[in-house]
Protein backbone atom coordinates (compact mmCIF):
# COMPACT_ATOMS: atom_id res chain seq x y z
CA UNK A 1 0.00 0.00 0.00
CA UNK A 2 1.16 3.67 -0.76
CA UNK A 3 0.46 6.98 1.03
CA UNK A 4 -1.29 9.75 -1.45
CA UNK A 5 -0.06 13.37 -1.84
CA UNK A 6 -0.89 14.81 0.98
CA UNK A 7 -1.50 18.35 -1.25
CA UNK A 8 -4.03 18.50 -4.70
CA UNK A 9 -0.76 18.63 -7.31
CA UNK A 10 -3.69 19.84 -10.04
CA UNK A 11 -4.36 23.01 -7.48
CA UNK A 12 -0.07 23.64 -7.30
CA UNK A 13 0.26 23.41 -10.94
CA UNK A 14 -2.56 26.11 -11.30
CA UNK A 15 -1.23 28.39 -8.36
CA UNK A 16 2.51 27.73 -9.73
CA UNK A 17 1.51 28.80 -13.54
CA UNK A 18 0.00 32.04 -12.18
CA UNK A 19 2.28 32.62 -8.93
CA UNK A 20 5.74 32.14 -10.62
CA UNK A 21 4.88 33.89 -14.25
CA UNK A 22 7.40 36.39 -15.54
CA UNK A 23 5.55 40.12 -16.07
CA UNK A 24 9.31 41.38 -16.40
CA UNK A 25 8.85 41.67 -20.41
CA UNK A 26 5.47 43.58 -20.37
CA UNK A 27 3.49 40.16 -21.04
CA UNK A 28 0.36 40.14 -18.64
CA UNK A 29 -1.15 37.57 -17.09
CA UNK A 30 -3.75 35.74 -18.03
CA UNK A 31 -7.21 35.73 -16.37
CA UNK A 32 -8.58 32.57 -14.99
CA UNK A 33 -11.31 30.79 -13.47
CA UNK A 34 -10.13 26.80 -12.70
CA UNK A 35 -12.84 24.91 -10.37
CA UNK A 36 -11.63 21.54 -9.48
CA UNK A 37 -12.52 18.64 -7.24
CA UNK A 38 -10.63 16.80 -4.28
CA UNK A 39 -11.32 13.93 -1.39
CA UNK A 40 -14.19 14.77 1.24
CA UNK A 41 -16.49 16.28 -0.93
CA UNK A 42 -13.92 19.62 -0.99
CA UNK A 43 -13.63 21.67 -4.27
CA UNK A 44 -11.73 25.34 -5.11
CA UNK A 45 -11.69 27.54 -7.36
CA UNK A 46 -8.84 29.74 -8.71
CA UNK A 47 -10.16 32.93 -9.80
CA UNK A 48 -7.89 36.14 -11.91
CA UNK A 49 -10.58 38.75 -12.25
CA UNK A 50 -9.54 40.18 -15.55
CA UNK A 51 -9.92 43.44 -14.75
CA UNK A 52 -7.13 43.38 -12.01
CA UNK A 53 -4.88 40.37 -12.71
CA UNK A 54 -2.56 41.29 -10.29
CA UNK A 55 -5.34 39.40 -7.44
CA UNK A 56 -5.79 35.95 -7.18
CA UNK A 57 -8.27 34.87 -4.96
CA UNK A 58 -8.12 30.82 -3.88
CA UNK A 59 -11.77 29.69 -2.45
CA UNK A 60 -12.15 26.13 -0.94
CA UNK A 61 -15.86 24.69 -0.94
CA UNK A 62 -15.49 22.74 2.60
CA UNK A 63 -18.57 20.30 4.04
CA UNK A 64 -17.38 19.81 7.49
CA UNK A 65 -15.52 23.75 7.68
CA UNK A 66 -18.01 24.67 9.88
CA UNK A 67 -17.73 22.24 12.33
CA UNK A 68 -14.65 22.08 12.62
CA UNK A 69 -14.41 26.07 13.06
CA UNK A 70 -14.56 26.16 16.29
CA UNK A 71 -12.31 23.25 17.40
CA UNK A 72 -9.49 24.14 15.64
CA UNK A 73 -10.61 24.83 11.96
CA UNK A 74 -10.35 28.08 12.00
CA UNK A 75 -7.37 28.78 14.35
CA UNK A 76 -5.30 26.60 12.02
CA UNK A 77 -6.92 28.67 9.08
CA UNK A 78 -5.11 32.06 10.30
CA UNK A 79 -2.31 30.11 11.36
CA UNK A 80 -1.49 29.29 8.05
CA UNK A 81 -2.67 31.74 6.02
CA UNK A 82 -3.96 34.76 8.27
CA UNK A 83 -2.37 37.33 6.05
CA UNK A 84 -4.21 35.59 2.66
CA UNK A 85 -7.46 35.36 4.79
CA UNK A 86 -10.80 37.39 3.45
CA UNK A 87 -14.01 36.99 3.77
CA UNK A 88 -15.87 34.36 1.49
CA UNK A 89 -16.71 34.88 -1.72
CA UNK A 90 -19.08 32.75 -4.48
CA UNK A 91 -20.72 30.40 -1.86
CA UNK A 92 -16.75 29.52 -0.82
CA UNK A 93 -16.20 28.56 2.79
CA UNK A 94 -12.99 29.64 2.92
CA UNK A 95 -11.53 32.51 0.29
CA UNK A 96 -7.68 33.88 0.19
CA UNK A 97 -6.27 36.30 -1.48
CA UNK A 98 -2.78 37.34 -2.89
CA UNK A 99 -1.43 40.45 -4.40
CA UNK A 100 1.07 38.58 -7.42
CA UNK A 101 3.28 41.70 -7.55
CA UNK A 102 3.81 42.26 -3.88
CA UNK A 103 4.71 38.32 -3.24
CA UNK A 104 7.72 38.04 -0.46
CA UNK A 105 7.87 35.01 0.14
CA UNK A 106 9.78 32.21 -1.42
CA UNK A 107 7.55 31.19 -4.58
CA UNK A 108 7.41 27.32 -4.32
CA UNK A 109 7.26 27.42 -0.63
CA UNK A 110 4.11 29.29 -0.92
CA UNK A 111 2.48 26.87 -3.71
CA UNK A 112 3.38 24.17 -1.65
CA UNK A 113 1.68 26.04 1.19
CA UNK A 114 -1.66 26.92 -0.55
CA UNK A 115 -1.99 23.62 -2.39
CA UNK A 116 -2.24 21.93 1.29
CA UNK A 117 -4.56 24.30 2.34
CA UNK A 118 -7.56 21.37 2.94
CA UNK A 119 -5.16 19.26 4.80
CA UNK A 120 -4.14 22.08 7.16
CA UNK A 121 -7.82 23.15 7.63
CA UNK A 122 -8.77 19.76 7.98
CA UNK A 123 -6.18 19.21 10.67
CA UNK A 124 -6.78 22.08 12.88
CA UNK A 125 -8.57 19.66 15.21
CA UNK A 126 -6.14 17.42 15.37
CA UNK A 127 -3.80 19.87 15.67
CA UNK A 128 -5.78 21.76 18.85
CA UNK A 129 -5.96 18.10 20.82
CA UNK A 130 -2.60 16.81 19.95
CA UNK A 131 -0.69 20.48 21.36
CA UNK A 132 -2.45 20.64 24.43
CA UNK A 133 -1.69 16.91 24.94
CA UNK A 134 2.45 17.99 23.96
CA UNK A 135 2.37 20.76 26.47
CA UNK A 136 0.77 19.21 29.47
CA UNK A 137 -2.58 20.95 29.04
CA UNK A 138 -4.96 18.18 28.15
CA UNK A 139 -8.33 19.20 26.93
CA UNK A 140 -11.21 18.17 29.10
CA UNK A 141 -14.46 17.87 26.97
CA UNK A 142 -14.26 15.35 23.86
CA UNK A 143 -14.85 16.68 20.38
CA UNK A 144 -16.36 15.01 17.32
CA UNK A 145 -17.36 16.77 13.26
CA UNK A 146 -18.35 14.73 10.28
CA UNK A 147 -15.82 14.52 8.12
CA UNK A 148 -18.09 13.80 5.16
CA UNK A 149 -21.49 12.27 5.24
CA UNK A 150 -20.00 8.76 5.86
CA UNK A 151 -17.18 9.53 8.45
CA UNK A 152 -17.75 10.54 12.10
CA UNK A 153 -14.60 11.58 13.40
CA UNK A 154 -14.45 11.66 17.76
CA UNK A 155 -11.83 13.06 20.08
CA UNK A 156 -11.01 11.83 24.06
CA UNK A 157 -8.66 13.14 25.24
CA UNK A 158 -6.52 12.41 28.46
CA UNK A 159 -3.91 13.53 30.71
CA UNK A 160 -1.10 11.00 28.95
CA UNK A 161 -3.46 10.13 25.36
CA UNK A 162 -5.67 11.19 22.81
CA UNK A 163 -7.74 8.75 21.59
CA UNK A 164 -8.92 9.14 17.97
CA UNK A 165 -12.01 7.37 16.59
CA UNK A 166 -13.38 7.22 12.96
CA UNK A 167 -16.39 5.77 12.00
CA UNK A 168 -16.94 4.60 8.56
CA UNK A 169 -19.59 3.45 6.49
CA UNK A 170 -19.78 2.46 2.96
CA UNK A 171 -22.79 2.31 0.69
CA UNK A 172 -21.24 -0.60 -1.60
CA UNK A 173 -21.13 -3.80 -0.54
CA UNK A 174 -18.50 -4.54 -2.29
CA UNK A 175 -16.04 -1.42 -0.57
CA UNK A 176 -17.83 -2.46 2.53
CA UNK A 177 -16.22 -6.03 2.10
CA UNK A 178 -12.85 -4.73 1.32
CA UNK A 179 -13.40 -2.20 3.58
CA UNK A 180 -13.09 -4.72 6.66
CA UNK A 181 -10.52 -6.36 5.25
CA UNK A 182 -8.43 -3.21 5.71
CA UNK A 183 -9.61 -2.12 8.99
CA UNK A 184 -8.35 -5.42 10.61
CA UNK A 185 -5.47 -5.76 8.57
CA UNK A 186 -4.11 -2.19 9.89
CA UNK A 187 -4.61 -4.14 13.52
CA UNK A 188 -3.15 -7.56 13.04
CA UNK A 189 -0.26 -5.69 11.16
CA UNK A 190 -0.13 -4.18 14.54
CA UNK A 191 0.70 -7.02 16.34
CA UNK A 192 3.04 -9.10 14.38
CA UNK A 193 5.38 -6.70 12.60
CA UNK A 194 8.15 -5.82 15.30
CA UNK A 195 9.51 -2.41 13.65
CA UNK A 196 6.00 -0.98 14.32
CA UNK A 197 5.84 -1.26 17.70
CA UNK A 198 6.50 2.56 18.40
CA UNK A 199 3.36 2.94 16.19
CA UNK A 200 0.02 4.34 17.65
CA UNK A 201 -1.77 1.06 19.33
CA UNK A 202 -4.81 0.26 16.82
CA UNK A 203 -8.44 -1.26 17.61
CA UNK A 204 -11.13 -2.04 15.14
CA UNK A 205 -14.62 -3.18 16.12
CA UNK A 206 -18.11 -3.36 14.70
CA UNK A 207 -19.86 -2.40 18.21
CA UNK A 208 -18.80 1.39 19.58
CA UNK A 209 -16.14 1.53 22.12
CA UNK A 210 -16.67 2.49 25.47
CA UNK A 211 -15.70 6.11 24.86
CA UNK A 212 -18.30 6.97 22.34
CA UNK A 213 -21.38 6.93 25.57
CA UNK A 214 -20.14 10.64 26.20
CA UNK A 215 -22.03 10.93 23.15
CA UNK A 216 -24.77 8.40 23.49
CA UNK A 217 -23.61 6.24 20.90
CA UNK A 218 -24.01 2.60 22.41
CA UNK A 219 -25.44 0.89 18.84
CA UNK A 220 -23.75 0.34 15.59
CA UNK A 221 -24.09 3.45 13.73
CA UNK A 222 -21.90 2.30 10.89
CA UNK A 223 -21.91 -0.60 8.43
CA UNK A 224 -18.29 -1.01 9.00
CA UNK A 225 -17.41 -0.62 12.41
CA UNK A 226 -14.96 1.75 14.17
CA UNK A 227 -11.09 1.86 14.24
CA UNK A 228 -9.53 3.82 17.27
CA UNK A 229 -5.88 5.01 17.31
CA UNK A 230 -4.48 5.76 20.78
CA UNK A 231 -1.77 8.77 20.52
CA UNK A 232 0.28 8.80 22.85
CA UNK A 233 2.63 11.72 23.89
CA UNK A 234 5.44 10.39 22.19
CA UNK A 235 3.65 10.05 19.30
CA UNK A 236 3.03 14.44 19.09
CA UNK A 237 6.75 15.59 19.85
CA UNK A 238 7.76 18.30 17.87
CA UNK A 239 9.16 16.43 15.16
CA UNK A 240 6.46 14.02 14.68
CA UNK A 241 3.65 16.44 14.78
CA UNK A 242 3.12 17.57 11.59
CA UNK A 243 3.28 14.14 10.29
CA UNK A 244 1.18 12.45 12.29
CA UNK A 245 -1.46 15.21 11.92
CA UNK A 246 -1.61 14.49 7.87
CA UNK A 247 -1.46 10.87 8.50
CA UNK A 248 -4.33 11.13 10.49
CA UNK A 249 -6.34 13.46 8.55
CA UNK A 250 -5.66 11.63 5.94
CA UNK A 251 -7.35 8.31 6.71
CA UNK A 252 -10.50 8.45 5.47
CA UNK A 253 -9.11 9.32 1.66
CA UNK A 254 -6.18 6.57 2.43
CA UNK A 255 -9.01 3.62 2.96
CA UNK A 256 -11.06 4.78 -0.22
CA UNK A 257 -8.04 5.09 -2.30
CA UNK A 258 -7.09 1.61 -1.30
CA UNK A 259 -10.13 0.20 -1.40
CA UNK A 260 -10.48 1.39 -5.53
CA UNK A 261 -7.48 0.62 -5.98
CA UNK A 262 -8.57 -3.01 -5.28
CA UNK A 263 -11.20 -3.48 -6.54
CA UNK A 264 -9.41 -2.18 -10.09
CA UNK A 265 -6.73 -5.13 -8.93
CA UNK A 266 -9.56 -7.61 -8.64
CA UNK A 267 -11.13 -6.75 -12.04
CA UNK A 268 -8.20 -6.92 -13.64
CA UNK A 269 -7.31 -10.50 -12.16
CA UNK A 270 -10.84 -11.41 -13.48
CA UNK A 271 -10.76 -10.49 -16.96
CA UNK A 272 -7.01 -11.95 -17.15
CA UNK A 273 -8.53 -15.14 -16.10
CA UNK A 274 -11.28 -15.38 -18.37
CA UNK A 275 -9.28 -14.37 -21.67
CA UNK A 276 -6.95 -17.75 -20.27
CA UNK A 277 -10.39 -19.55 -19.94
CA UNK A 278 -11.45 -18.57 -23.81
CA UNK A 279 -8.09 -19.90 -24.66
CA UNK A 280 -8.76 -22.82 -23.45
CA UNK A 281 -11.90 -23.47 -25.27
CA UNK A 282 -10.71 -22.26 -28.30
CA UNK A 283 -7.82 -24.99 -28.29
CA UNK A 284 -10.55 -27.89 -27.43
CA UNK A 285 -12.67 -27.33 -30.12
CA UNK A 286 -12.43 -30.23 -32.84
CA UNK A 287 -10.81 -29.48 -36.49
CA UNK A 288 -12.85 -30.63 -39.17
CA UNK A 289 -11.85 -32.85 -42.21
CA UNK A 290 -12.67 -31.29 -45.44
CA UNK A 291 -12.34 -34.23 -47.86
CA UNK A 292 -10.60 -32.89 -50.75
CA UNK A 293 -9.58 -34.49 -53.24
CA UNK A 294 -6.24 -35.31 -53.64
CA UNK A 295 -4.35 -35.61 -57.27
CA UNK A 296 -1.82 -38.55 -57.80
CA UNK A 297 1.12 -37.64 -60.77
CA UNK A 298 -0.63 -39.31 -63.31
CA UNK A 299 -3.75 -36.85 -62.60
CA UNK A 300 -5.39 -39.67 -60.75
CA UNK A 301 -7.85 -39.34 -57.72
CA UNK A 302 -5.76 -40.43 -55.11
CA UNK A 303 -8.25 -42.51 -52.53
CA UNK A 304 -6.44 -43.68 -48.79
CA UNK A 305 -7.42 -47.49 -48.27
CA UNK A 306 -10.00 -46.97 -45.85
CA UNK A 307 -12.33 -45.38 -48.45
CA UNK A 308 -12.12 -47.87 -50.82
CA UNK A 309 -13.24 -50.11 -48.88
CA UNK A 310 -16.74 -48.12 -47.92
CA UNK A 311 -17.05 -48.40 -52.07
């Protein structure tokens, strides 16, 4: 299995095009309007008004933004990009804004920057739980937003842990199937591979664990279960942080990804197997005689032994 881009590379090529283009010989830039899609029901749009193509606004189309506003959503939001920040425009969730010709900052550090700007929204959550838990300063009340309409993600934290819980469900039988298979693959990898054992401890479980009655979830409310990953202090240092953040974020789009990329596997495997099949049947199928005649030297119908004696 392979981690995704954790950034929309379609989004950086846009923002690159626009952010790094040379106005030094009088050429001016052209005016755009790209609308694209990503994972969790997110979309943007990269807008050049082309009556001042000097501004380029960047709007994200969010789901979950505002639930995850107030837990971290939008802290990480001005974090980020407080000096891009404006208020909304089109619908948008989330707009920024830059000035082309007054750009500071390193170029490709700031592409790389705004093309991750769903996964740093997205983590502000995580982010919020997982520093108070670095510094000593637990949060006391758990936390949960819906990711997309499928995926419940809940927070409990502790004085030494923060406990993570998704819950997934899948409309397809056939993802839901596959689905599973992941989940308890991520635990029993868990157990029996030795150079993972600083990893976050892993559960998986079709009932809700214990932690979820703070929100009066004792029945199945997915078709899949629940997977909970237990972070530990260790696991949030400084240097770890920012990875584990996007790793966790991340999940969701990492078991759909997998889970297509599977079933693409699977189909594949199929139709290799029945083109061997036709093969097969093509090879048993019986030649038939046609009976010609056959010329000796002397122009004579040549006749083998066994039809002469039919005459």
């Amino acid at each position: 299995m392979i981690l995704l881009e954790p950034g929309n590379r379609i989004l950086a090529e846009t923002l690159s095009a626009k952010i790094n283009f040379d106005t030094s010989s009088g050429e001016k830039r052209d005016h755009i309007d790209v609308r694209l899609s990503d994972f969790d029901d997110a979309s943007y749009r990269v807008f050049i008004d082309p009556k001042e193509r000097s501004v380029l606004q960047l709007s994200m189309y969010l789901p979950c933004y505002n639930e995850i506003k107030a837990i971290g959503g939008e802290d990480a939001l001005k974090s980020f990009y407080g000096n891009y920040v404006v208020d909304p425009v089109g619908g948008a969730d989330i707009t920024l804004q830059l000035n082309l010709d007054e750009i500071k900052d390193e170029k490709d550090a700031l592409v790389e920057k705004l093309s991750l700007i769903k996964q740093n929204v997205i983590g502000g959550p995580f982010y919020r739980f997982f520093n108070a838990l670095a510094e000593d300063k637990p949060l006391s009340d758990p936390a949960k937003f819906n990711l997309r309409n499928d995926t419940v993600i809940y927070f409990f934290p502790k004085s030494d842990r923060v406990t993570v819980i998704f819950s997934l469900n899948f409309m397809d039988s056939t993802d839901l199937a596959i689905g599973k298979v992941v989940m308890q693959e991520f635990v029993e990898s868990r157990r029996h591979q030795k150079e993972l054992g600083r990893a976050p401890p892993v559960a998986y479980s079709y009932a809700p664990p214990l932690e979820l009655k703070a929100f009066n979830i004792v029945d199945p409310v997915g078709n899949i279960g629940f997977i909970s990953f237990v972070i530990m202090k260790d696991h949030v240092n400084k240097d770890r942080r920012d990875k584990i953040v996007r790793l966790m974020q991340m999940f969701r789009t990492y078991v759909q990804y997998h889970i297509k990329c599977s079933k693409a596997f699977f189909h594949q495997r199929m139709r290799t197997r029945v083109t061997e099949l036709l093969k097969i049947l093509n090879r048993a199928k019986t030649v038939q005689d046609d009976h010609k005649e056959k010329k000796t030297a002397s122009g004579k119908t040549f006749k083998r032994p066994d039809e002469e004696k039919d005459e």
